[in-house]
C-alpha atoms as a PDB file:
ATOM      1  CA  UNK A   1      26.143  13.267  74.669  1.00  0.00           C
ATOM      2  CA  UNK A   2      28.019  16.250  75.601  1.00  0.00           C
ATOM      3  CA  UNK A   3      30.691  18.023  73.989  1.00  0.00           C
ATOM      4  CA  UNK A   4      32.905  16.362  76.675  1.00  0.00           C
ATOM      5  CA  UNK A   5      32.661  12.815  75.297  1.00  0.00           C
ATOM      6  CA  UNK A   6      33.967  13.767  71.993  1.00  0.00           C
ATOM      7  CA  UNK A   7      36.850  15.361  73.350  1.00  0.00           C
ATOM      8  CA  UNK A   8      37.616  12.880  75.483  1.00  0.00           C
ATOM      9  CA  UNK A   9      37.784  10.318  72.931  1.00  0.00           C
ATOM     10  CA  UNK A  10      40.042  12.061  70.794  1.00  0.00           C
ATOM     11  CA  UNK A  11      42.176  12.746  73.656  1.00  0.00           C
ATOM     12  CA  UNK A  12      42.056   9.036  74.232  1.00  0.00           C
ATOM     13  CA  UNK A  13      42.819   8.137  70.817  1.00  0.00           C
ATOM     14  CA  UNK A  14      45.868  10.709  70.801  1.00  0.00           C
ATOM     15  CA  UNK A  15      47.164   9.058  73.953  1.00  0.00           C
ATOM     16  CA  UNK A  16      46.705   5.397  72.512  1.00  0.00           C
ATOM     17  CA  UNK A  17      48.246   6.686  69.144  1.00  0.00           C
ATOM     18  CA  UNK A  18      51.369   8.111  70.638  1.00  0.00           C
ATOM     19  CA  UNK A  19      52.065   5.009  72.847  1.00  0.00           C
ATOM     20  CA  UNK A  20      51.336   3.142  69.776  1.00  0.00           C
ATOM     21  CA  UNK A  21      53.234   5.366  67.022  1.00  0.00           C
ATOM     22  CA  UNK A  22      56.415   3.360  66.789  1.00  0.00           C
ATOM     23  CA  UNK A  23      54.379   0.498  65.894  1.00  0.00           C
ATOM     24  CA  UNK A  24      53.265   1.589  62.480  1.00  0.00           C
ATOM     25  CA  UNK A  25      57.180   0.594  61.686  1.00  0.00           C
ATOM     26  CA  UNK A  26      57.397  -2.890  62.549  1.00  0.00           C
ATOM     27  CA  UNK A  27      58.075  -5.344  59.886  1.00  0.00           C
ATOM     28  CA  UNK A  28      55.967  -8.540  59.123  1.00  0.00           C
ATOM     29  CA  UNK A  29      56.387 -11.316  61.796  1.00  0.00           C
ATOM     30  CA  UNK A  30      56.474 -15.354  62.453  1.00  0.00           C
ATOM     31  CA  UNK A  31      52.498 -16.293  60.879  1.00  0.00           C
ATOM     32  CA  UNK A  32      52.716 -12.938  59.026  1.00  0.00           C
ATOM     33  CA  UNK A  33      54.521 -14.306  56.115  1.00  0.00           C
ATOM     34  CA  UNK A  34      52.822 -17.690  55.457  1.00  0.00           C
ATOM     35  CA  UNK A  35      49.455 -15.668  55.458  1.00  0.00           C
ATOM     36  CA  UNK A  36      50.436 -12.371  53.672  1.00  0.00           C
ATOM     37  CA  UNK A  37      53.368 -11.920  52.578  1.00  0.00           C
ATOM     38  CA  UNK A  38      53.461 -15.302  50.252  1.00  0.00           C
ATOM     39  CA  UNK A  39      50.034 -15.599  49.772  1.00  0.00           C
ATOM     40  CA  UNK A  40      49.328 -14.708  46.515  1.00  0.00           C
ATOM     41  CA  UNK A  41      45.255 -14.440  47.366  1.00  0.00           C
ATOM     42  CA  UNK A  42      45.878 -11.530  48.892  1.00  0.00           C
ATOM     43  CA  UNK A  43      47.372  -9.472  45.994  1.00  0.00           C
ATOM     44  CA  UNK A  44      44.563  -9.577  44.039  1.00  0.00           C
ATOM     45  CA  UNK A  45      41.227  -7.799  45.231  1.00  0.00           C
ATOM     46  CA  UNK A  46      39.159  -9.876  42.990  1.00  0.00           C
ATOM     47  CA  UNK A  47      39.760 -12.319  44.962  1.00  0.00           C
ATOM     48  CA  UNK A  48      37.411 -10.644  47.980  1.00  0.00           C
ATOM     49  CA  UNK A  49      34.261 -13.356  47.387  1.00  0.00           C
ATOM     50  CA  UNK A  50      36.868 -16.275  47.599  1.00  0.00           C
ATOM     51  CA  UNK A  51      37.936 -15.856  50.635  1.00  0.00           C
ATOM     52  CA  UNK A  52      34.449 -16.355  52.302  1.00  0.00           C
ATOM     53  CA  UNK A  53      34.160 -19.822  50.346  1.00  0.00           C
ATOM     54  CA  UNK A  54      37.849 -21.715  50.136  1.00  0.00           C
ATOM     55  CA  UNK A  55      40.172 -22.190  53.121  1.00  0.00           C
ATOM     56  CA  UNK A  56      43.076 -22.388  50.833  1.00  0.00           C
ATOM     57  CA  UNK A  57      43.284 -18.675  50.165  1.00  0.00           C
ATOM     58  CA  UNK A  58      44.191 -18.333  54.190  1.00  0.00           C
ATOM     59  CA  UNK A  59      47.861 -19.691  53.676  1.00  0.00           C
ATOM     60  CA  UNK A  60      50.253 -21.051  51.456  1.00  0.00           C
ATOM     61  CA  UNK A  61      50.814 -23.501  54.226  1.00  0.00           C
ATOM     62  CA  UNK A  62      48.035 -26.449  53.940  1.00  0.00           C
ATOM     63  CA  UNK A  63      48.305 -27.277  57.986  1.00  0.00           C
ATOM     64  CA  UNK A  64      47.833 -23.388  58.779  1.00  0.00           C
ATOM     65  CA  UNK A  65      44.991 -22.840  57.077  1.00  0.00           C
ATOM     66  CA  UNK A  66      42.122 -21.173  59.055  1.00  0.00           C
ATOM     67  CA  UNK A  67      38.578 -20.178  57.388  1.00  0.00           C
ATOM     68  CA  UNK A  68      39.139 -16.621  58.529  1.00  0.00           C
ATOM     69  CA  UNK A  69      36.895 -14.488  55.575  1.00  0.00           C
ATOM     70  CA  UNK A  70      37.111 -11.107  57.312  1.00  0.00           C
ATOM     71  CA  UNK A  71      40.226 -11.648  58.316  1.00  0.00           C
ATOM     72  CA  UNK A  72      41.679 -12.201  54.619  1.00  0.00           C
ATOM     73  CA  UNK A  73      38.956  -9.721  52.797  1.00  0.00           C
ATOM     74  CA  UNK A  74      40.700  -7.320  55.062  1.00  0.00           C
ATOM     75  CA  UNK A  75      44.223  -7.843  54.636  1.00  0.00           C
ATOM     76  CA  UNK A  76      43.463  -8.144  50.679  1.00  0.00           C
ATOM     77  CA  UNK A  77      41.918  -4.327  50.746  1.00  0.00           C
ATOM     78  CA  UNK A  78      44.952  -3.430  52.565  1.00  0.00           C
ATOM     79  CA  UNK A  79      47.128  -4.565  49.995  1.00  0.00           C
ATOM     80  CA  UNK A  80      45.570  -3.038  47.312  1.00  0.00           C
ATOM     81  CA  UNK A  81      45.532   0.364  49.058  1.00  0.00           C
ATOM     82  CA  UNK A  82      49.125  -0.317  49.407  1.00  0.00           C
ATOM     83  CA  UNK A  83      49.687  -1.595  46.630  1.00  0.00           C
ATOM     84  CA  UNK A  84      51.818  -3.836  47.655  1.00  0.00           C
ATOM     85  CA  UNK A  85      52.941  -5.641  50.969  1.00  0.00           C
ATOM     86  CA  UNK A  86      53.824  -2.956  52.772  1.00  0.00           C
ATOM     87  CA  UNK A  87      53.465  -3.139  56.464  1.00  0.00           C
ATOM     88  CA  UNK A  88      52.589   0.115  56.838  1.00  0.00           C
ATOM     89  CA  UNK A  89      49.467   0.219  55.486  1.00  0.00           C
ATOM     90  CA  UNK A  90      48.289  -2.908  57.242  1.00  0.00           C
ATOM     91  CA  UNK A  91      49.241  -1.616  60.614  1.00  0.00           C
ATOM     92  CA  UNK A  92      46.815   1.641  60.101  1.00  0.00           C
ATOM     93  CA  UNK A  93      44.052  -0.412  59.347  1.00  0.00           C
ATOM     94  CA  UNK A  94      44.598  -2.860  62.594  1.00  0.00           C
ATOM     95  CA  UNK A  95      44.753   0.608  64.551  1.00  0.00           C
ATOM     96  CA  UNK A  96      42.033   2.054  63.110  1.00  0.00           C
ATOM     97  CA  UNK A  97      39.720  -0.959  64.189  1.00  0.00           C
ATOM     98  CA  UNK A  98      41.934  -0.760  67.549  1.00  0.00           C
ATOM     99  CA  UNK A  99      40.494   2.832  67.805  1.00  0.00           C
ATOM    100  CA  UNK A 100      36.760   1.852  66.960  1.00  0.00           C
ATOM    101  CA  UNK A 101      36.894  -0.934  69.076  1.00  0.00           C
ATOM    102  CA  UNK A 102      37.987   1.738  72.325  1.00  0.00           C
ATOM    103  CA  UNK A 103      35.249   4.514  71.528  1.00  0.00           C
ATOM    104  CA  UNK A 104      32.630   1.555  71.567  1.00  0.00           C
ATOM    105  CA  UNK A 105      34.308   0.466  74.874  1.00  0.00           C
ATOM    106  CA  UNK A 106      33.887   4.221  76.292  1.00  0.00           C
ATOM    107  CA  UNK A 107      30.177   3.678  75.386  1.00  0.00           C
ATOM    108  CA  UNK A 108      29.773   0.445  76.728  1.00  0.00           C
ATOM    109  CA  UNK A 109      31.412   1.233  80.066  1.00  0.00           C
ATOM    110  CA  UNK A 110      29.720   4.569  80.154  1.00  0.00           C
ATOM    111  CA  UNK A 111      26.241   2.540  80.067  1.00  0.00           C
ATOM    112  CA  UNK A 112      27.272   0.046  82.516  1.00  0.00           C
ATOM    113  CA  UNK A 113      28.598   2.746  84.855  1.00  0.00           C
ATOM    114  CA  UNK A 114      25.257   4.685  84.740  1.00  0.00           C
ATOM    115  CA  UNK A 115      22.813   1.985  85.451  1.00  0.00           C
ATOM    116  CA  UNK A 116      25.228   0.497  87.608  1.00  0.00           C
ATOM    117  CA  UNK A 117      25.204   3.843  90.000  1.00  0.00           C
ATOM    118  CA  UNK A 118      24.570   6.845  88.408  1.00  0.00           C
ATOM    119  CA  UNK A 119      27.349   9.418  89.104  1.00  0.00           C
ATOM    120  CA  UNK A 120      28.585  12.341  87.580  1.00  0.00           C
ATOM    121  CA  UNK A 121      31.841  11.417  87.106  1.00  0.00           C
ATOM    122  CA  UNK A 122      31.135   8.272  85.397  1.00  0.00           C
ATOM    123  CA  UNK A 123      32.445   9.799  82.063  1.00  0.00           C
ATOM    124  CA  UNK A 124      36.072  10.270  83.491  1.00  0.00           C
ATOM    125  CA  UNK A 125      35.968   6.785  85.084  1.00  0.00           C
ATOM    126  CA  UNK A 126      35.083   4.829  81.538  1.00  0.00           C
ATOM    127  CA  UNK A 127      37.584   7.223  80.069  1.00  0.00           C
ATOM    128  CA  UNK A 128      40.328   6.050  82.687  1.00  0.00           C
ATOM    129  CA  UNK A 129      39.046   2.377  81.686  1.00  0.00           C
ATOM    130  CA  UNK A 130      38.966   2.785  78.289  1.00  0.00           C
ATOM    131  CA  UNK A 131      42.534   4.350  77.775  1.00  0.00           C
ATOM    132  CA  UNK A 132      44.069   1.906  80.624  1.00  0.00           C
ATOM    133  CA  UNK A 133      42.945  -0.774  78.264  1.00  0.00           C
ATOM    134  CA  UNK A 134      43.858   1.025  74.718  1.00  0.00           C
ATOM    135  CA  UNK A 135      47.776   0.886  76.618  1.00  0.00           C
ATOM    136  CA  UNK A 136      48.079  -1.676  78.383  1.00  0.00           C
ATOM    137  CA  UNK A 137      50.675  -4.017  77.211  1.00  0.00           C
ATOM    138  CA  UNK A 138      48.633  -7.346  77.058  1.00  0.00           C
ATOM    139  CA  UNK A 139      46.805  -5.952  74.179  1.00  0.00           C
ATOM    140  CA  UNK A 140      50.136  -4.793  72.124  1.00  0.00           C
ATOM    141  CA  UNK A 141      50.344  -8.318  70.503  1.00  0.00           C
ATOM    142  CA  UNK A 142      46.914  -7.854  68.912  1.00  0.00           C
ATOM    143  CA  UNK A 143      47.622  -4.683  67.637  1.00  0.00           C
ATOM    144  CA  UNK A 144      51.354  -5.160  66.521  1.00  0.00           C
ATOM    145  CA  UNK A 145      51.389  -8.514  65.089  1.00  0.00           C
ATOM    146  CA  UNK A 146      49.303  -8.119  62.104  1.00  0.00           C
ATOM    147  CA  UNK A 147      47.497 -11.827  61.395  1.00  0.00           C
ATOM    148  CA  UNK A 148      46.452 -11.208  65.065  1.00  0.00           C
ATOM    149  CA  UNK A 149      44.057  -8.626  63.649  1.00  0.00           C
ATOM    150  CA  UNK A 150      41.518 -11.804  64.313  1.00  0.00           C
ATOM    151  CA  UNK A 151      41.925 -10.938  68.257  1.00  0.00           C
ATOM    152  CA  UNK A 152      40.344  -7.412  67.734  1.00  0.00           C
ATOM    153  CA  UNK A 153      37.649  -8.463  64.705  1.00  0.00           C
ATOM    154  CA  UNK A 154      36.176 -10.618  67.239  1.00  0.00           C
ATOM    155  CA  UNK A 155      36.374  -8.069  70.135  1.00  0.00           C
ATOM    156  CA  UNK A 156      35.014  -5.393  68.359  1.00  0.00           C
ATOM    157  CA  UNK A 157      31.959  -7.692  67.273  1.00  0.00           C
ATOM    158  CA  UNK A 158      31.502  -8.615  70.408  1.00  0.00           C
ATOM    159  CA  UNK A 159      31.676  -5.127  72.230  1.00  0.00           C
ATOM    160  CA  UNK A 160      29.368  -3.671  68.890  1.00  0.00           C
ATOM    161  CA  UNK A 161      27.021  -6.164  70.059  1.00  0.00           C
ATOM    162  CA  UNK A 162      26.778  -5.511  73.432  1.00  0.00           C
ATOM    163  CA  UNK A 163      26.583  -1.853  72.768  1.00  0.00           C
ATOM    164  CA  UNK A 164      24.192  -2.309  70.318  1.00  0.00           C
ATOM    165  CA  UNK A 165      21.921  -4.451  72.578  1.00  0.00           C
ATOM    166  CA  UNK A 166      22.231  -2.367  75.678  1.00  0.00           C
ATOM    167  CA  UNK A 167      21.257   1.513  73.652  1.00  0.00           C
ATOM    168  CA  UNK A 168      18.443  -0.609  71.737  1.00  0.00           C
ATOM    169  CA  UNK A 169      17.337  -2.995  73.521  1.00  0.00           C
ATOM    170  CA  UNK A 170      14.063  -3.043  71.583  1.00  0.00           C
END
C-alpha cells in the first residue's frame, strides 16, 4: 500500500461526508419510531444480550417485529452514548459503518481490478467507483433513514467477507 491509498480514502470520505453533512440533522422517520424512539429496549444497555434471544425487544409493534440482534445491540449503544434519543448520535454511527463499508469497497475493487488486468491506474479507477457509489443517491435511504442501518450491516458483512476471502485466501 502506498501513501496514495490512504490519501485517497480520506479524500473519499471528505467528499462522501460533505454530500452527506446535512444528513446528520434529519429527524427520526416512518419505522424509526415504532423501533427506537418508543421502544423502551433500547434505553437500557443492559439490555444488549436480549436482543440476540427475544424478538419482542425489536418493536413495540407485535406485527413489526424482526429478529434483527445487531441491528438493536447497535441502536441501544447509540442511545446510551447519547443518552437519550437523539438522532444525532445515531446518524454518526450509520455513517461511520457507511465509511467502513467504502474503504473495504476501495480494497475489494482494487483487488478485482488488479487480477482482472493489472494497470497502473487501477487505484484512481476503484477510487472513482468507490466514491460514485459512497454518493450516489440510491444509497441515501440506507444511510439517512436510520432502522435502514440493516441495508449497510449486511453489505458491509458481505463486502468484509469477500475482502477477507480474496487477501487470504488460505
Amino acid at each position: 500500500m502506498t501513501l496514495k491509498t490512504p490519501v485517497l480514502l480520506v479524500g473519499i470520505a471528505a467528499l462522501v461526508t460533505i454530500v452527506y453533512s446535512n444528513h446528520f440533522d434529519n429527524e427520526f422517520h416512518f419505522d424509526d419510531f415504532h423501533t427506537i424512539v418508543q421502544n423502551p429496549y433500547i434505553r437500557d444497555i443492559h439490555n444488549l444480550p436480549r436482543f440476540f434471544v427475544d424478538v419482542e425487544t425489536s418493536s413495540v409493534l407485535p406485527a413489526n417485529r424482526a429478529w434483527r440482534p445487531l441491528v438493536f445491540a447497535s441502536l441501544a449503544v447509540d442511545y446510551w452514548f447519547g443518552n437519550a434519543t437523539k438522532p444525532f448520535y445515531f446518524h454518526l454511527s450509520t455513517f461511520c459503518w457507511f465509511l467502513v463499508l467504502l474503504a473495504l469497497m476501495f480494497a475489494l475493487f482494487r483487488k478485482i481490478f488488479d487480477r482482472a488486468r493489472p494497470y497502473s491506474q487501477n487505484m484512481w479507477v476503484a477510487a472513482f467507483a468507490t466514491a460514485l457509489f459512497g454518493v450516489h443517491p440510491a444509497v441515501a435511504e440506507t444511510v439517512n433513514y436510520i432502522i435502514q442501518r440493516a441495508d449497510l450491516y449486511s453489505a458491509l458483512g458481505v463486502v468484509a467477507s469477500l475482502v477477507v476471502w480474496i487477501y487470504f485466501p488460505g
